[in-house]
Protein backbone atom coordinates (compact mmCIF):
# COMPACT_ATOMS: atom_id res chain seq x y z
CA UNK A 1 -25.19 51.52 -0.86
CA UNK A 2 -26.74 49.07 2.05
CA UNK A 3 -26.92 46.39 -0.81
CA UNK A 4 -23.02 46.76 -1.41
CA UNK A 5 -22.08 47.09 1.99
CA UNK A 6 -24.00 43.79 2.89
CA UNK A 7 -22.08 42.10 0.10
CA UNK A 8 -18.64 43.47 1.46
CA UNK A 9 -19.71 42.10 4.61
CA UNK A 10 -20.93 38.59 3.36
CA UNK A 11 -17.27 38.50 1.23
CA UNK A 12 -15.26 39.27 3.96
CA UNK A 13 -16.97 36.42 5.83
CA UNK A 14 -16.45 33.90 2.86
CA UNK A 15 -13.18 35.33 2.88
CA UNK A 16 -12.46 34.42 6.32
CA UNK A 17 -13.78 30.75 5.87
CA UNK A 18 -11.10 30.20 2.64
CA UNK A 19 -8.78 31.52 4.87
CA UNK A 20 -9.36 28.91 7.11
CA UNK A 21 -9.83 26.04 4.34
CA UNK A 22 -6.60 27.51 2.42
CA UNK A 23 -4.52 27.43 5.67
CA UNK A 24 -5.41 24.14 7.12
CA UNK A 25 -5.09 22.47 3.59
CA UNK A 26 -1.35 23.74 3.35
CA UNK A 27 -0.39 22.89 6.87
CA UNK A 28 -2.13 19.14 6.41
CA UNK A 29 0.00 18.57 2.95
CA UNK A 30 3.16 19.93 4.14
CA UNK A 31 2.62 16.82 6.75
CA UNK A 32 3.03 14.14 4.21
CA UNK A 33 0.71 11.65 4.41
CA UNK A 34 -2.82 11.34 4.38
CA UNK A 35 -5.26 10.66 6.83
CA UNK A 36 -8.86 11.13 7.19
CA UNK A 37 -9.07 14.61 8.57
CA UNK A 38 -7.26 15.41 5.57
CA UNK A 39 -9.01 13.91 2.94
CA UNK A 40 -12.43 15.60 4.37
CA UNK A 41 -10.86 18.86 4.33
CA UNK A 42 -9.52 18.12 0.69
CA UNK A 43 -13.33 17.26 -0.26
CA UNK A 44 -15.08 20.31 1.47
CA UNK A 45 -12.93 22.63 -0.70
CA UNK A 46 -13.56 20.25 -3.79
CA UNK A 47 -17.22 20.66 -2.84
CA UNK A 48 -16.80 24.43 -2.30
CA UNK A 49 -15.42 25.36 -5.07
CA UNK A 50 -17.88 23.08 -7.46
CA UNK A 51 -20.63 24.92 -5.49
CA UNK A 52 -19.09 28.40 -6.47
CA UNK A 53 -18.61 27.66 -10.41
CA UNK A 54 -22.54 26.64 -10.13
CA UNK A 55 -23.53 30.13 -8.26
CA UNK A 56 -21.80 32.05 -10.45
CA UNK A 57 -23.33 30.21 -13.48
CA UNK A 58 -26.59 30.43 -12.12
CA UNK A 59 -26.22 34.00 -11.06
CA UNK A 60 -25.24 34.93 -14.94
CA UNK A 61 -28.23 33.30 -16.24
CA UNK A 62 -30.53 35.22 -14.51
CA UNK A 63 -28.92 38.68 -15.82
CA UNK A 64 -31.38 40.11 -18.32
CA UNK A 65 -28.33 40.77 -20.78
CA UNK A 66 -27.05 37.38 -20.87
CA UNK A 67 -30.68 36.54 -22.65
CA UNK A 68 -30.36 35.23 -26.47
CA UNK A 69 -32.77 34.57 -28.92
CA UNK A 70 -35.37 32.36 -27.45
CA UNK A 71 -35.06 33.50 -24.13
CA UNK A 72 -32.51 30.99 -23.30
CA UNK A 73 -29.62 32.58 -20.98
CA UNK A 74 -25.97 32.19 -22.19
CA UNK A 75 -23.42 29.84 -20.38
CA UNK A 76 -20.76 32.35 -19.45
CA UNK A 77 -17.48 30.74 -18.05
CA UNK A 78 -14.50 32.40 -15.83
CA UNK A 79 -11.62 33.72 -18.89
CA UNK A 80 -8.57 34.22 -16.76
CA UNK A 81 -6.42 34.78 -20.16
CA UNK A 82 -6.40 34.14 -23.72
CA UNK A 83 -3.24 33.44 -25.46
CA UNK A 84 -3.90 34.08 -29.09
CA UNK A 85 -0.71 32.20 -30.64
CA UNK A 86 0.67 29.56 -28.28
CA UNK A 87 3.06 26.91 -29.53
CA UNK A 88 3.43 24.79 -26.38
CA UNK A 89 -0.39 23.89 -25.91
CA UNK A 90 -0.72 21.34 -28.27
CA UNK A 91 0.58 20.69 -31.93
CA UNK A 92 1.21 23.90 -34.20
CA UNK A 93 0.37 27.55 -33.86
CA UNK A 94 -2.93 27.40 -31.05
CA UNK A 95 -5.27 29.88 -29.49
CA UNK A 96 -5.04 28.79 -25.69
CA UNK A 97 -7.93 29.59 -23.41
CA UNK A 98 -7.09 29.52 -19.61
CA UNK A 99 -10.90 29.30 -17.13
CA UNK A 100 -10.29 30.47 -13.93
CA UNK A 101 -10.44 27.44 -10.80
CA UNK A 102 -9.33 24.00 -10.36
CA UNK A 103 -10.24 21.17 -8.09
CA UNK A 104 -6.55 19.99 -7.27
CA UNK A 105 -4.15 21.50 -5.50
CA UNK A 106 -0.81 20.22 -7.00
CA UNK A 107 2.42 21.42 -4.92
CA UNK A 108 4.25 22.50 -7.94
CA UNK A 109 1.57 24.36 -9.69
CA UNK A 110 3.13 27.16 -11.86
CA UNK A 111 -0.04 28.98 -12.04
CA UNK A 112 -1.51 29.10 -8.60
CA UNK A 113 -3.71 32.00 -9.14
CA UNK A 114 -5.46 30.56 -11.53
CA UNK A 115 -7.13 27.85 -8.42
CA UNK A 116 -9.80 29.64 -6.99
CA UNK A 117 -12.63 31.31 -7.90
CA UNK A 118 -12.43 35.43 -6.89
CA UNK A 119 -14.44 35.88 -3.06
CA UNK A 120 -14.89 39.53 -3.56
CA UNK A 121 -13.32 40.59 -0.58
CA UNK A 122 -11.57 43.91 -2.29
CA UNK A 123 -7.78 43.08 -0.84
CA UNK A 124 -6.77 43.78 -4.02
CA UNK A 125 -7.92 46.95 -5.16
CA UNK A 126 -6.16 49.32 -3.31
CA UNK A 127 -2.84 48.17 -4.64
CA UNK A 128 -4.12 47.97 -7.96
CA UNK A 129 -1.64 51.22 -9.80
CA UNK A 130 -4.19 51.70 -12.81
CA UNK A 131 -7.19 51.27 -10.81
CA UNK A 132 -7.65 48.53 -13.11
CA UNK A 133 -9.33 46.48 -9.95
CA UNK A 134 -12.64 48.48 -8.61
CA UNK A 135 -15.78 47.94 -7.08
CA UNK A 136 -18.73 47.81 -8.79
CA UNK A 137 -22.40 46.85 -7.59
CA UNK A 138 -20.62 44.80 -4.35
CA UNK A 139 -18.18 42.95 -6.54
CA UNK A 140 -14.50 43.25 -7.61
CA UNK A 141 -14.59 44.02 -11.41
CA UNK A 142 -11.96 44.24 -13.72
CA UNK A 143 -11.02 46.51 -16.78
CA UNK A 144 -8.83 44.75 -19.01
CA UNK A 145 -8.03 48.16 -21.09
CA UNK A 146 -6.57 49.47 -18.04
CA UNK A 147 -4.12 46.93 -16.73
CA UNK A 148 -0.61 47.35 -16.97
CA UNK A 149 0.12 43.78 -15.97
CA UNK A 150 2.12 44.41 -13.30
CA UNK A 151 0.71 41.61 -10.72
CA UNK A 152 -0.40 43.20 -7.75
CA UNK A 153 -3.50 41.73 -7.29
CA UNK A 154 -1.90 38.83 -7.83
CA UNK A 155 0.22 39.19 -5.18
CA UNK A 156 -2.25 40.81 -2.52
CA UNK A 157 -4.66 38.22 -2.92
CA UNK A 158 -4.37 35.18 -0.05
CA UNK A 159 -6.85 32.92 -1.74
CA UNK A 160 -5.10 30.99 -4.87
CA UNK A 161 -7.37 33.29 -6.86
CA UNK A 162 -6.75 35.93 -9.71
CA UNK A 163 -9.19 39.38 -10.13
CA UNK A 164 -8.50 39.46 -13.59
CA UNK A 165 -11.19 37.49 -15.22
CA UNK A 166 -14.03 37.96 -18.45
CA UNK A 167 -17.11 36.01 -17.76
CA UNK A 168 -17.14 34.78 -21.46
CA UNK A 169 -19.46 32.63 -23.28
CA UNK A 170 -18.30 30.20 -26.05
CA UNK A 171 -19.78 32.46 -28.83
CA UNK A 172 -17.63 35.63 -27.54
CA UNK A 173 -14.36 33.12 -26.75
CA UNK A 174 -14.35 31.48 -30.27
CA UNK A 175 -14.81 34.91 -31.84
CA UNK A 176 -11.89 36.02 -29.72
CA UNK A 177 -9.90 33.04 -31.12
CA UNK A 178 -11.19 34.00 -34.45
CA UNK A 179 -9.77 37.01 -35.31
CA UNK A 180 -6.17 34.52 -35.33
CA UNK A 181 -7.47 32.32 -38.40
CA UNK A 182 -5.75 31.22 -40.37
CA UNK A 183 -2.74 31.26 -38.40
CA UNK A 184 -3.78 28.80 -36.14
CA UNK A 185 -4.26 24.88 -36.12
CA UNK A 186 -6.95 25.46 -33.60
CA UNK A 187 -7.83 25.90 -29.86
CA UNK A 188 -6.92 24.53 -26.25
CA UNK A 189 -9.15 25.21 -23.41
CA UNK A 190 -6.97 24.80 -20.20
CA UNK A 191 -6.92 26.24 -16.67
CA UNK A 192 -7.53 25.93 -13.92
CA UNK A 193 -9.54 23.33 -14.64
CA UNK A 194 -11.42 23.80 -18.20
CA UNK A 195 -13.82 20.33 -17.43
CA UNK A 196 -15.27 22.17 -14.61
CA UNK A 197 -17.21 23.79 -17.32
CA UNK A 198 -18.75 20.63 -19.45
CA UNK A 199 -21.28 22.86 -20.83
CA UNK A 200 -19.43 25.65 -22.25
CA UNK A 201 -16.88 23.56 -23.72
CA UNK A 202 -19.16 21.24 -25.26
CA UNK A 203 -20.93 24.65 -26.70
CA UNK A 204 -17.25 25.71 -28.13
CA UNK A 205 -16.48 22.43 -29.32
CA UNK A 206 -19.84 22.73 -31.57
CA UNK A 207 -18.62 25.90 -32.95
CA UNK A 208 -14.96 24.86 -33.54
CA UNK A 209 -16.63 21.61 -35.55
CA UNK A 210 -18.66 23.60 -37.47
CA UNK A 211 -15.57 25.86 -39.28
CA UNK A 212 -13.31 22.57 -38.69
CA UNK A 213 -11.06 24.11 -36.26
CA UNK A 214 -9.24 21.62 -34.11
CA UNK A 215 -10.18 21.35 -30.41
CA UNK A 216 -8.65 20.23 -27.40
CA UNK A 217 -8.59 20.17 -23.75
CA UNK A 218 -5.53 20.50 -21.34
CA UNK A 219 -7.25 18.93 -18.03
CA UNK A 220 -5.98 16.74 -14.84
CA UNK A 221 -8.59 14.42 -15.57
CA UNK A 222 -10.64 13.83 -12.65
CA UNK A 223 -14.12 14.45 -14.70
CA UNK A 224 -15.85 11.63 -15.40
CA UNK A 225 -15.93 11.97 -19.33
CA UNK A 226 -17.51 8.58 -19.83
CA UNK A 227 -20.82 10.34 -18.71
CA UNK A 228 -20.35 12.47 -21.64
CA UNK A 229 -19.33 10.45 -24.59
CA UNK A 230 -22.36 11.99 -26.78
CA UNK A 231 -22.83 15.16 -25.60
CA UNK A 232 -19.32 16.34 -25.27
CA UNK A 233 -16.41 13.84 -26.53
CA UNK A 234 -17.93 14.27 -30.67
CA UNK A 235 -16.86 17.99 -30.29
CA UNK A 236 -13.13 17.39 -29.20
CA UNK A 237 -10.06 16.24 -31.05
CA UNK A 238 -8.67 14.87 -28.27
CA UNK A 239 -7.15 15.40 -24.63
CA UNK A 240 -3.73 16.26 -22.71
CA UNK A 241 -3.68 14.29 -19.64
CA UNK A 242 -1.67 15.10 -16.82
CA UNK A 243 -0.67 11.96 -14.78
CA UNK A 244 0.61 13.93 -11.20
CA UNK A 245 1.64 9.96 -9.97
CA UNK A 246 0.61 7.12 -10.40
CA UNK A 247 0.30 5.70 -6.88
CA UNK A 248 -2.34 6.30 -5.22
CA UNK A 249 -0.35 7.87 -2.02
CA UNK A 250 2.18 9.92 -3.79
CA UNK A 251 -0.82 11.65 -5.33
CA UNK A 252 -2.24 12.59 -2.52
CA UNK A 253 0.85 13.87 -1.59
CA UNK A 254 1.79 15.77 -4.83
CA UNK A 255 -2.24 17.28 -5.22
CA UNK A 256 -3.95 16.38 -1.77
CA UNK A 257 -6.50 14.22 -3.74
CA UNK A 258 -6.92 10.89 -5.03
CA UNK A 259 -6.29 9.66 -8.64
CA UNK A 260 -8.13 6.70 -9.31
CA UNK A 261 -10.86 8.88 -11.09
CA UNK A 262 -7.90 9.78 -13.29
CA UNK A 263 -6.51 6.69 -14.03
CA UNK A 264 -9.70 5.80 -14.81
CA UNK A 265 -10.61 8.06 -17.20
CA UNK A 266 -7.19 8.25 -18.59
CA UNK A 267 -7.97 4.58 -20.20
CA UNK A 268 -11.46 5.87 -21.07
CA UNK A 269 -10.35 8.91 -23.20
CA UNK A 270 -7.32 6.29 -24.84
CA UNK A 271 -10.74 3.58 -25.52
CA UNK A 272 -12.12 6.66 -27.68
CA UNK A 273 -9.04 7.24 -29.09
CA UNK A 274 -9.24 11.05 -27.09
CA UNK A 275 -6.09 11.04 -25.68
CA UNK A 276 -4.12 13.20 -27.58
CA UNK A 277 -1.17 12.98 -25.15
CA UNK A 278 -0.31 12.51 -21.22
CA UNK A 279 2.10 14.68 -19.21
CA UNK A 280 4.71 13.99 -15.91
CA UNK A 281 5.79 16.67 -14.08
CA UNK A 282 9.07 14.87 -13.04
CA UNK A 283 9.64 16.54 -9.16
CA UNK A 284 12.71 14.46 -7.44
CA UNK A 285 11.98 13.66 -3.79
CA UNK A 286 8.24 14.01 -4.04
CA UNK A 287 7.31 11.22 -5.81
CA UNK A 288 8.46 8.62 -7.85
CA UNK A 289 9.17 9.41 -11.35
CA UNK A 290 10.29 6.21 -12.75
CA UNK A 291 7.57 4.43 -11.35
CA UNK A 292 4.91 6.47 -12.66
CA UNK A 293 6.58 6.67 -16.20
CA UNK A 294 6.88 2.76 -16.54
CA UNK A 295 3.20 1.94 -15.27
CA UNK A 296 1.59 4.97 -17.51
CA UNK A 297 3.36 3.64 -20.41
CA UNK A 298 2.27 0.21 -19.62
CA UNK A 299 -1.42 1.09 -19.40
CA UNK A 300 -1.32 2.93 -22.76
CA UNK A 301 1.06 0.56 -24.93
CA UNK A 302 -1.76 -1.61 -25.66
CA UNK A 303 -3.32 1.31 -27.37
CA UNK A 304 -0.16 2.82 -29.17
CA UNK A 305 0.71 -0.96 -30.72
CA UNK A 306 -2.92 -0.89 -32.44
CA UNK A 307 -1.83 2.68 -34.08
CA UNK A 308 -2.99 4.84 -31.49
CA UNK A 309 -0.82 8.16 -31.60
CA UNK A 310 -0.24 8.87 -27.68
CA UNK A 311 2.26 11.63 -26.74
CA UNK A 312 4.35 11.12 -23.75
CA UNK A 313 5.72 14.48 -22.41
CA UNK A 314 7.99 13.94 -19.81
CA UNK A 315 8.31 17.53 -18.13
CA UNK A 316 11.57 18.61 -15.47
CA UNK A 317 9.97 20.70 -12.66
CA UNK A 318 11.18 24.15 -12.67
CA UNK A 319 9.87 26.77 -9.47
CA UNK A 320 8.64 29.22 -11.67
CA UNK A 321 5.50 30.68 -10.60
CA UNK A 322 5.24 27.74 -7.94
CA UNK A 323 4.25 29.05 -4.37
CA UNK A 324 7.37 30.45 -2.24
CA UNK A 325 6.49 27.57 0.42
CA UNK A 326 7.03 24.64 -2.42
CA UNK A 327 9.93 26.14 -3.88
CA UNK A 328 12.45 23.72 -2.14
CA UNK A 329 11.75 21.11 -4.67
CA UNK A 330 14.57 20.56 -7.29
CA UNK A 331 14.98 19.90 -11.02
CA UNK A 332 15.38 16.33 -12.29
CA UNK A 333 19.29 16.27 -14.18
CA UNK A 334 19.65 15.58 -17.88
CA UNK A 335 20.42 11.71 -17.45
CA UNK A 336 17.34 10.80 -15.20
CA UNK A 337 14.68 12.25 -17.56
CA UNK A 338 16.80 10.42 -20.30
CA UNK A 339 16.48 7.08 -18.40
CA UNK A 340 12.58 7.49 -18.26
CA UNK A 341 12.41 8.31 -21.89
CA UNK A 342 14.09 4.69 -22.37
CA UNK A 343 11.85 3.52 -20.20
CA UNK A 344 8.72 4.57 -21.77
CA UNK A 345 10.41 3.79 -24.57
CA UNK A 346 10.87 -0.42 -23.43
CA UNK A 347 7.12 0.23 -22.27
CA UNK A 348 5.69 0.32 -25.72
CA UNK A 349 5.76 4.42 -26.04
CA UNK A 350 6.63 5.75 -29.48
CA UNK A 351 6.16 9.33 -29.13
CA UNK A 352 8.15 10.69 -26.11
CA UNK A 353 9.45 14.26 -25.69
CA UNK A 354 11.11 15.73 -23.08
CA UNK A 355 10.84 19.38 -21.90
């Protein structure tokens, strides 16, 4: 009982400091552009949140029951939902895997919830109708069996974050995703932010090899996969990019962080022929669409004329799911996402589709 209390005590206290990070981070973007106050607040929550996928790792590996043969502990990962037939996460009938946090903090996300990692600070239990959402040994827990889906943790909780989650490992996720063969082409790990978890999706990439499932990520690309190229890019098919802007401002503004990690690795996924496709959110008013389309398509048209096959998606922003305080953002009209298909199109892009 002391042992959960202190806990309850020591969340409310993290809660308090994400509070503060949360807050200051929305008030600093909603001021445009960036300065250097900003972009150290911007880095301590990167930091943070890094340092919380690592604690809860290491915390799982020292549970007795997450012991396998050999003594080695399992690499468990934050599940936040598994679609079992999704058609819009890559090409055919796909298993999509969404992990729970991300290390941007894009204005028009549609899936906010999905940012954080869970504090444990309870706000969301007592509104929970199925008592779904409980306590148990000083941390929220979650029964899936009970949930009615009806989004009130969702809504009571003040930190980006979502109380419905599986700590998974690869072995339970692709047995998840098996019980949909053979009516799938394969499976997408997304998010959040699925590279947050190199590990576990190098370990599902292994096991989607070895029954020749197909395998891809859905990430914003700021890991470095370069770092990677034996231990993790042999076990995927290939990557969707998203491309938030291409200047280096406006992407600050659109996801409070810097891109030329992104752009970097964007040409180092399309040098190992990984880069399944790239993605524009096209937002009027934030940043510049047509700009970002022509120099994107520039940068990869080198790769496409040597028989590359790199998917443009060209997406219109629509506010659902985004937070109530970015909903003032409109839609781009029929004709302008027309105009940047054409221009993709005089860029060297072959494959272009608009949604």
């Amino acid at each position: 009982m002391f042992l959960r209390k202190r806990r309850r005590i020591q969340a409310s206290s993290f809660s308090l400091y994400w509070e503060k990070i949360f807050s200051a981070l929305q008030e600093e973007q909603d001021s445009g552009a960036s300065h250097p106050a900003k972009d150290s607040r911007n880095e301590e929550f990167r930091t943070m949140q890094e340092l919380a996928v690592k604690k809860e790792q290491q915390e799982d590996r020292e549970k007795p029951e997450s012991r396998v043969e050999g003594g080695q502990a399992e690499i468990k990962v934050p599940v936040n939902k598994i679609i079992p037939f999704s058609s819009v996460d890559g090409p055919g009938n796909r298993t999509a895997i969404f992990l729970q946090a991300c290390n941007l903090d894009c204005k028009y996300c549609h899936n906010p919830e999905t940012r954080a990692l869970c504090i444990h600070c309870g706000d969301c239990i007592p509104g929970c109708p199925t008592k779904a959402i409980y306590w148990e040994e000083g941390r929220v827990a979650f029964s899936p069996e009970k949930c009615i889906g009806c989004d009130q943790c969702i809504h009571a909780c003040t930190h980006n974050a979502s109380p419905r989650i599986r700590r998974m490992s690869a072995k339970e996720v692709f047995q998840e995703a098996s019980k949909n063969l053979p009516f799938i082409r394969g499976i997408t790990v997304s998010g959040g932010e699925c590279t947050l978890y190199p590990e576990f999706l190098r370990e599902l990439g292994m096991l989607c090899k070895k029954r020749g499932i197909g395998f891809l990520l859905d990430s914003n690309g700021y890991y470095d996969f370069s770092k990677d190229e034996k231990d993790l890019l042999p076990y995927i098919d290939g990557v969707m990019l998203d491309i938030k802007a291409y200047n280096g401002e406006e992407h600050k503004r659109v996801t409070g962080f810097s891109n030329e990690e992104i752009l970097k690795n964007m040409r180092i996924l399309a040098e190992y022929d990984k880069l399944f496709e790239v993605r524009t959110v096209v937002v009027p008013g934030l940043f510049s669409g047509k700009d970002t389309v022509e120099k994107v398509s520039k940068d990869l048209s080198p790769y496409v004329r040597k028989g590359q096959k790199i998917r443009y998606k060209i997406i219109a922003y629509r506010e659902f799911g985004v937070r109530e305080q970015y909903r003032q953002f409109e839609s781009p009209g029929e004709e302008e996402l027309k105009a940047l298909k054409e221009l993709a199109e005089q860029e060297g892009m072959q494959d272009i589709l608009l949604i």
